[in-house]
C-alpha atoms as a PDB file:
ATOM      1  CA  UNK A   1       0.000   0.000   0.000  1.00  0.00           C
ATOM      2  CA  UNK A   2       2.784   2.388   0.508  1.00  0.00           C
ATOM      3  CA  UNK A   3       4.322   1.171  -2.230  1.00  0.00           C
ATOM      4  CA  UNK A   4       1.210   2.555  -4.278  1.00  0.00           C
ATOM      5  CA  UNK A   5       0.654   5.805  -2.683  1.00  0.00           C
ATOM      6  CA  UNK A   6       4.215   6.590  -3.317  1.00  0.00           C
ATOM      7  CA  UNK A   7       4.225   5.611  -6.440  1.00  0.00           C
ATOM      8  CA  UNK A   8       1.011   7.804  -7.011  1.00  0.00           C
ATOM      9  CA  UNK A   9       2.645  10.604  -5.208  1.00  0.00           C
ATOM     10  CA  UNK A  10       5.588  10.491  -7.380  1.00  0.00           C
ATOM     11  CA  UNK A  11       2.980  10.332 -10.824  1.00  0.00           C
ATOM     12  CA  UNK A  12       1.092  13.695  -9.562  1.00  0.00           C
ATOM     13  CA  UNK A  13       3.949  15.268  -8.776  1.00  0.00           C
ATOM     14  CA  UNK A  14       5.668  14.573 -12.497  1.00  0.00           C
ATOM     15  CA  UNK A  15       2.286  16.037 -13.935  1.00  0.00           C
ATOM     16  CA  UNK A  16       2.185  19.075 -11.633  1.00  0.00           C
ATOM     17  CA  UNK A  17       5.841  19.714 -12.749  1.00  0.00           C
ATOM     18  CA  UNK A  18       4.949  19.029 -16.616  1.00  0.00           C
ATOM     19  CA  UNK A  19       1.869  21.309 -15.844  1.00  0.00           C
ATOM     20  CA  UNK A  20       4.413  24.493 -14.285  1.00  0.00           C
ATOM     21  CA  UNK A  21       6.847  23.687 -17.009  1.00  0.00           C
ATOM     22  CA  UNK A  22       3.867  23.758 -19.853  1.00  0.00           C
ATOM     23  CA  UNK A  23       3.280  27.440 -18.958  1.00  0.00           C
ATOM     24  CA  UNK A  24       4.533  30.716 -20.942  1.00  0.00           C
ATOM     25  CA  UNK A  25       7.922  31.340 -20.290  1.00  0.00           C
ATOM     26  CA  UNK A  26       6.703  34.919 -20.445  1.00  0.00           C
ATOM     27  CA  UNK A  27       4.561  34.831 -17.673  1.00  0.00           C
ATOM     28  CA  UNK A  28       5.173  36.663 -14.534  1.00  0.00           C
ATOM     29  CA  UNK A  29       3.551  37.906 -11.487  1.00  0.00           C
ATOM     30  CA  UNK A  30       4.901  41.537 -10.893  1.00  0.00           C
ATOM     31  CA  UNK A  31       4.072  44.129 -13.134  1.00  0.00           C
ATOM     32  CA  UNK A  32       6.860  47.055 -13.110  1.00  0.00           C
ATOM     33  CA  UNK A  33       8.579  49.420 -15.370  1.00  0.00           C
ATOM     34  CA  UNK A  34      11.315  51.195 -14.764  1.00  0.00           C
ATOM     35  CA  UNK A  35      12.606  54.581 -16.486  1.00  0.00           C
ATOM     36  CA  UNK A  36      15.982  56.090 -16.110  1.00  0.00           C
ATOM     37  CA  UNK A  37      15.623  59.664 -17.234  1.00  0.00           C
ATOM     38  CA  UNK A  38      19.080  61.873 -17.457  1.00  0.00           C
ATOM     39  CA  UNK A  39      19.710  65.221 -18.769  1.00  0.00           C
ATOM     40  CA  UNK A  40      22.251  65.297 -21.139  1.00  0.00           C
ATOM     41  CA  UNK A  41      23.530  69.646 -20.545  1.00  0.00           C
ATOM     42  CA  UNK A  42      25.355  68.965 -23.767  1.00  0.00           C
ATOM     43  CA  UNK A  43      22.602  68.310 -26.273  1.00  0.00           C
ATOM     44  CA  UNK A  44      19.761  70.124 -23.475  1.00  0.00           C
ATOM     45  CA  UNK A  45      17.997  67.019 -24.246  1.00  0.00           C
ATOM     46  CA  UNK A  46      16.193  64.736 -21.741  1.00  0.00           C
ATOM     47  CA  UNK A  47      17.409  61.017 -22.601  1.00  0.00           C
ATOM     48  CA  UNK A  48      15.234  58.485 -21.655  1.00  0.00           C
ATOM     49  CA  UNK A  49      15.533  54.786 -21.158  1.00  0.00           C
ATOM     50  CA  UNK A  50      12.421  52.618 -20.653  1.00  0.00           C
ATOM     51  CA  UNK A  51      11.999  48.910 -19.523  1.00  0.00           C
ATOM     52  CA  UNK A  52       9.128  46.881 -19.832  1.00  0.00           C
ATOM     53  CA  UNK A  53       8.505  43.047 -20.130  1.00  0.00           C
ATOM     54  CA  UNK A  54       7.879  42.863 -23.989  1.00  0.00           C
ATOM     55  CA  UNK A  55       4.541  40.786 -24.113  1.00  0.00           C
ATOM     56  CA  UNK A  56       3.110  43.537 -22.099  1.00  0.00           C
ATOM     57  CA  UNK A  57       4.031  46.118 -24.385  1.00  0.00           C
ATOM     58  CA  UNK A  58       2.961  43.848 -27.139  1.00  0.00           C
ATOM     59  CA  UNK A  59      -0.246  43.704 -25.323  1.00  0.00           C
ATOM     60  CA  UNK A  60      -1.142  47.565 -25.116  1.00  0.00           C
ATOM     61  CA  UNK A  61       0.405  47.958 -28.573  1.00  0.00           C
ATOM     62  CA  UNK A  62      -1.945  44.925 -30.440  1.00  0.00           C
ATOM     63  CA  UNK A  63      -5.369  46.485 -27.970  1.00  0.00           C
ATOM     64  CA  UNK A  64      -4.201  50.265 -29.666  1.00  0.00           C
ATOM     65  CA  UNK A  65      -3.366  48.961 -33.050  1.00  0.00           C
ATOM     66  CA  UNK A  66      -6.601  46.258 -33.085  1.00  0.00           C
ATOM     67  CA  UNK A  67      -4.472  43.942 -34.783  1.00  0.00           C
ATOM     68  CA  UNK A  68      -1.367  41.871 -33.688  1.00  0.00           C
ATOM     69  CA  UNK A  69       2.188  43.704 -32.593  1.00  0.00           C
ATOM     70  CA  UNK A  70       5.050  42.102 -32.422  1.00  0.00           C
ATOM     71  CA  UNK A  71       8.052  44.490 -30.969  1.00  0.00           C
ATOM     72  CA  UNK A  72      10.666  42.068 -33.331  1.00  0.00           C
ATOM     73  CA  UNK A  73       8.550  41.650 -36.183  1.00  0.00           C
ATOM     74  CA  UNK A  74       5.757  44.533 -37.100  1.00  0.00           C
ATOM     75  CA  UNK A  75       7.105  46.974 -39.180  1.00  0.00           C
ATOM     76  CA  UNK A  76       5.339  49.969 -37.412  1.00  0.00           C
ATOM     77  CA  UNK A  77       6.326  48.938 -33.844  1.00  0.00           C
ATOM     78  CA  UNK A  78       8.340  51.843 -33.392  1.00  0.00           C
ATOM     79  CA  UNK A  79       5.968  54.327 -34.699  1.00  0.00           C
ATOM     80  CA  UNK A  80       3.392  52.410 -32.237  1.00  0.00           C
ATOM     81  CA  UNK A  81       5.750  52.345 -29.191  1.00  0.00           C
ATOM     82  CA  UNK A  82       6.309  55.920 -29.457  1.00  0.00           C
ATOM     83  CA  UNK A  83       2.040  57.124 -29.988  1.00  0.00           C
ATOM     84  CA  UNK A  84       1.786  55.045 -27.066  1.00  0.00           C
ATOM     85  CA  UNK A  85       4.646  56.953 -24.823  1.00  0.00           C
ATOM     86  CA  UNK A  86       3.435  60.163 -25.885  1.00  0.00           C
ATOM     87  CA  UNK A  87       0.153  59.197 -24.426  1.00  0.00           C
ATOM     88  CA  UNK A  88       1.363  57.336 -21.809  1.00  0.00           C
ATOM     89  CA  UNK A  89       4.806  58.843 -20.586  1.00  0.00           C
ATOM     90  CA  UNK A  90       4.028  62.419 -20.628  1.00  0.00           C
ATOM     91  CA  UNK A  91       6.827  65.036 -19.184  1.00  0.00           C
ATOM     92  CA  UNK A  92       6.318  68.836 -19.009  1.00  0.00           C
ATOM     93  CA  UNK A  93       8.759  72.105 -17.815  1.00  0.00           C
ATOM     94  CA  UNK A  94       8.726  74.077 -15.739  1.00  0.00           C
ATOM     95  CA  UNK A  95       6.106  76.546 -17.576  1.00  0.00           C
ATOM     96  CA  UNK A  96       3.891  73.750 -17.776  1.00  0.00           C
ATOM     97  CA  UNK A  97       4.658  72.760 -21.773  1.00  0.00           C
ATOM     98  CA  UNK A  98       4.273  69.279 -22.636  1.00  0.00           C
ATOM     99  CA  UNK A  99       7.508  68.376 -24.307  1.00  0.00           C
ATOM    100  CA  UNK A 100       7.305  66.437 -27.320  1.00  0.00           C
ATOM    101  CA  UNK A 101       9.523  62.468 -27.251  1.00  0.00           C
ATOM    102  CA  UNK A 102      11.388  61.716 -30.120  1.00  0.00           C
ATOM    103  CA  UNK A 103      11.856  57.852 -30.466  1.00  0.00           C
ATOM    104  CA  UNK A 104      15.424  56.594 -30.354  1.00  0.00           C
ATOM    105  CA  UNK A 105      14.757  52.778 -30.539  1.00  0.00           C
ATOM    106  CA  UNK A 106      14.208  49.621 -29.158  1.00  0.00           C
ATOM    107  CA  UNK A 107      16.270  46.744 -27.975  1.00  0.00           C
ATOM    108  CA  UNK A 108      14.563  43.359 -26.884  1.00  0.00           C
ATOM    109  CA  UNK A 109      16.204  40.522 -25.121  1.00  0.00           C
ATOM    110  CA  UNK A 110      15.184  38.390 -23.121  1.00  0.00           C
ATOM    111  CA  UNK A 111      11.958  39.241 -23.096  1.00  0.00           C
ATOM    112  CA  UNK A 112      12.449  42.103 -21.540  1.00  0.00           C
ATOM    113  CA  UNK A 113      11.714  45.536 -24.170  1.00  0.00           C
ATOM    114  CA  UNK A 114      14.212  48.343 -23.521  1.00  0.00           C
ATOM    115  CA  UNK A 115      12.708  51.709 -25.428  1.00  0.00           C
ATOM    116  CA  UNK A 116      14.924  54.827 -26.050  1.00  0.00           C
ATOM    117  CA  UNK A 117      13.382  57.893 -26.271  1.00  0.00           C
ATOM    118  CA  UNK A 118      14.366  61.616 -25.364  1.00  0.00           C
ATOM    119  CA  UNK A 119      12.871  65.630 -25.359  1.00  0.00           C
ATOM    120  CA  UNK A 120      13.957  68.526 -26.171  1.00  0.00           C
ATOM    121  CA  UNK A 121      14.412  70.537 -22.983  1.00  0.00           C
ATOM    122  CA  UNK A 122      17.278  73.567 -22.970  1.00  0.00           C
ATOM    123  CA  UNK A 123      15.181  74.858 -19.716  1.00  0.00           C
ATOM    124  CA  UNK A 124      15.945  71.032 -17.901  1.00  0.00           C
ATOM    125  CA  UNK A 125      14.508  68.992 -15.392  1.00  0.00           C
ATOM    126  CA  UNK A 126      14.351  71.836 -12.744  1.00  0.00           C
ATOM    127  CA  UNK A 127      10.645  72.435 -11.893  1.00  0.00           C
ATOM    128  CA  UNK A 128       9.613  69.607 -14.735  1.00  0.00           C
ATOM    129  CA  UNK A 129       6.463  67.498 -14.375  1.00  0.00           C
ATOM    130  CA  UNK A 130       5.574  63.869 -15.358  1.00  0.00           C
ATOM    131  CA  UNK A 131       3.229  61.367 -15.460  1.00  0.00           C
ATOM    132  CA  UNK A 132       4.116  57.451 -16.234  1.00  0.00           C
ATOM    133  CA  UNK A 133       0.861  55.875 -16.843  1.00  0.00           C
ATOM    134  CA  UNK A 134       2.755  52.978 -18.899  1.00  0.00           C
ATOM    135  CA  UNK A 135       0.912  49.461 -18.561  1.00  0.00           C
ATOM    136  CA  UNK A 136      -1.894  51.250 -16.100  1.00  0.00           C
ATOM    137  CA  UNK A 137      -4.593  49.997 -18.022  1.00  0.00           C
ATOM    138  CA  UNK A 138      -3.542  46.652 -18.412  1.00  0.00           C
ATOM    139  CA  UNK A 139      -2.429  45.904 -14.873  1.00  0.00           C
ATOM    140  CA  UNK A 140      -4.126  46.926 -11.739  1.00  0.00           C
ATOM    141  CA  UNK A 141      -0.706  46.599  -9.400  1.00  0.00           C
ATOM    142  CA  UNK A 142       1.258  48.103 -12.219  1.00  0.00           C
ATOM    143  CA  UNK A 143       3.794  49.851 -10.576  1.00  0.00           C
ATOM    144  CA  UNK A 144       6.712  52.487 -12.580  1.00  0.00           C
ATOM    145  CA  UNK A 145       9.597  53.350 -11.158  1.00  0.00           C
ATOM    146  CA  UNK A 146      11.154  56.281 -12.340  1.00  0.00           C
ATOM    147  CA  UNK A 147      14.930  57.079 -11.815  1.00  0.00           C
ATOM    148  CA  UNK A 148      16.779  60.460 -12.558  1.00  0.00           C
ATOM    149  CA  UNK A 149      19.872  61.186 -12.908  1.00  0.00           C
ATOM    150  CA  UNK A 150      21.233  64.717 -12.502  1.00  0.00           C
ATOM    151  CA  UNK A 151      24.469  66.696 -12.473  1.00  0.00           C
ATOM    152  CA  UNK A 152      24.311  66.565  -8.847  1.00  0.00           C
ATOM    153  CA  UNK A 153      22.710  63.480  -7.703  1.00  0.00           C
ATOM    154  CA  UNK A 154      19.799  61.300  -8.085  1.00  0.00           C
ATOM    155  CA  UNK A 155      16.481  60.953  -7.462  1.00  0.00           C
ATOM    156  CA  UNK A 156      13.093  59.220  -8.115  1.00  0.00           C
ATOM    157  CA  UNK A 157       9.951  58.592  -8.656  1.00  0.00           C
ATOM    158  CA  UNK A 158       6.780  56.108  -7.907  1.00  0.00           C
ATOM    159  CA  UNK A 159       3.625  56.124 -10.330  1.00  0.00           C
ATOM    160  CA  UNK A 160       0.687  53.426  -9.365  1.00  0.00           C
ATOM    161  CA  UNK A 161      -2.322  53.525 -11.234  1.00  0.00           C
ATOM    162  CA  UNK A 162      -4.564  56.774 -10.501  1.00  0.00           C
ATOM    163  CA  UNK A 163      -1.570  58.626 -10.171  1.00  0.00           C
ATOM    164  CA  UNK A 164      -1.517  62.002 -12.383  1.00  0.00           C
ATOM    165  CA  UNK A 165       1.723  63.981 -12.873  1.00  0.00           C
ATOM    166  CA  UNK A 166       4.345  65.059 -10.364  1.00  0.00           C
ATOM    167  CA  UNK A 167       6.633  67.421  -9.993  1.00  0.00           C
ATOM    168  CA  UNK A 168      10.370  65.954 -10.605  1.00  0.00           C
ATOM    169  CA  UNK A 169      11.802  65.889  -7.285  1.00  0.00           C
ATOM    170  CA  UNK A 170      15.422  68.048  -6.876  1.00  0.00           C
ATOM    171  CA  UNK A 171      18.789  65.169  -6.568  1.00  0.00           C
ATOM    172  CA  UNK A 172      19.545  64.153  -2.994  1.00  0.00           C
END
């Protein structure tokens, strides 16, 4: 009897395993972005650097699009990726003037989406706004981390869904 009840044992745990390995690579269970945003004083441009998971990019691109995006493969991705940002990602100066994002590119590995964009902005970050909505309405617990990088330090920011924009906090 022991004999059998191991054996069982042994069966449903094979099939559970099969089951967990069975599953989308791509899936995960934390939904986060996170943007590193630096001022480059030589070009008085605002450079940023953007990482998502790719399917849920691909996600909010194909909803947008009503047809299927692929980051790798659809030849419009970029111009896609970057109606989306300016949407989604939107950063204003001081006077209050949304700044228009020029896309840069778009690296994917891993299955993770890297997405290079930047702004004109000779006034800089100093009294600057934003809002990173990015993945809020796919993702309830979508969470975007924003990191920026000054002459004189860092500093950072949290959007969760319902957030509107901030004001860029000053480098600590």
């Amino acid at each position: 009897m022991k004999t059998r009840a191991l054996i069982l044992t042994a069966v449903l745990a094979s099939v559970a395993l099969a089951c967990l390995a069975a599953r989308p690579a791509r899936a995960h269970k934390f939904y986060t972005s996170l943007a590193l945003v630096e001022y480059n004083a030589e070009t008085k441009a605002v450079e940023v650097s953007l990482r998502v998971f790719a399917d849920d990019l691909e996600l909010a691109l194909t909803r947008r699009a009503g047809r299927p995006v692929k980051l790798d493969r659809t030849e419009d991705a970029d111009r896609l990726a970057l109606e989306y940002l300016r949407e989604t990602f939107v950063l204003k100066n001081g006077a209050g003037e949304t700044k228009a994002l020029r896309f840069v590119g778009t690296e994917v590995q891993n299955q993770v989406a890297w997405l290079y964009f930047e702004a004109e902005m000779p006034e800089g970050l100093a009294g600057a706004r934003l809002r990173d909505a990015v993945l809020f309405e796919l993702f309830e617990r979508q969470v975007n981390v924003v990191d920026f990088k000054w002459a004189g330090g860092r500093s950072d920011l949290v959007f969760k869904r319902g957030d509107g924009e901030r004001e860029v906090p000053q480098p600590r």
